[in-house]
Protein backbone atom coordinates (compact mmCIF):
# COMPACT_ATOMS: atom_id res chain seq x y z
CA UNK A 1 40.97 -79.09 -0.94
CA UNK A 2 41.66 -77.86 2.53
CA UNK A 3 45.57 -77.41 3.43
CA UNK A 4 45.93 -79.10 6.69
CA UNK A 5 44.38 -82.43 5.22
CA UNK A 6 46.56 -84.67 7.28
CA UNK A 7 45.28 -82.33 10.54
CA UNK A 8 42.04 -83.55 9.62
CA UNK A 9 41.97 -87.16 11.51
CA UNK A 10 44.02 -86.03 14.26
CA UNK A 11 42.97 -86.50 17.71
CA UNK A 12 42.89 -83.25 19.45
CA UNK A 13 43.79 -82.62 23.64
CA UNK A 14 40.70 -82.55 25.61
CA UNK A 15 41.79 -80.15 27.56
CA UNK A 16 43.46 -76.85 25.27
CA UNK A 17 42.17 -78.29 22.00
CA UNK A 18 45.68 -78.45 20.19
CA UNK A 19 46.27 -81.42 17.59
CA UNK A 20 50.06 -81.90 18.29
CA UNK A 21 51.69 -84.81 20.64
CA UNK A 22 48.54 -85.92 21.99
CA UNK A 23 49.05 -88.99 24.20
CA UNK A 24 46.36 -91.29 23.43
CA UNK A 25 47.46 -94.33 25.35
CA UNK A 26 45.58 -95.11 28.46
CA UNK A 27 42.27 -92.81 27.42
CA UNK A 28 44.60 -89.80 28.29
CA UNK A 29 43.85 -87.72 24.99
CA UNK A 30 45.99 -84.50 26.47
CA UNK A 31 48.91 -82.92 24.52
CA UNK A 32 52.44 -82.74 25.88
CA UNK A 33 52.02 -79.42 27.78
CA UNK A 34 48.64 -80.23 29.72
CA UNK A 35 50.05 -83.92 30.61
CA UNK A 36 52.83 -82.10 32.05
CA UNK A 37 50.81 -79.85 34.36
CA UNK A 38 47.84 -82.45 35.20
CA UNK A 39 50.68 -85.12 35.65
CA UNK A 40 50.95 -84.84 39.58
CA UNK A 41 47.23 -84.55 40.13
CA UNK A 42 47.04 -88.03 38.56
CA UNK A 43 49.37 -89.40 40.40
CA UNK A 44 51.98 -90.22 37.48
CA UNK A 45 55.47 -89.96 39.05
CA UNK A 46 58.79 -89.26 36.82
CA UNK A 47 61.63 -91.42 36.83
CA UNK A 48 65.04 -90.87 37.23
């Protein structure tokens, strides 16, 4: 039995591969880190 079971059905960031805080909502599928650095070439603006 493989250790990182619950790893398994994870979705995984398009972009670096990593399987941790991917944002999934709108067809994004990128992790925390590569939303953050792709965010202004989207055009997704952060509120104050």
């Amino acid at each position: 039995m493989p250790k990182n079971k619950k790893s398994e059905g994870k979705k995984k960031c398009e972009r670096c591969g990593s399987r941790g805080a991917v944002f999934q909502r709108y067809g994004l599928n990128l992790c925390r880190r590569c939303f953050r650095e792709m965010a202004p070439k989207m055009d997704f603006d952060k509120h104050e």
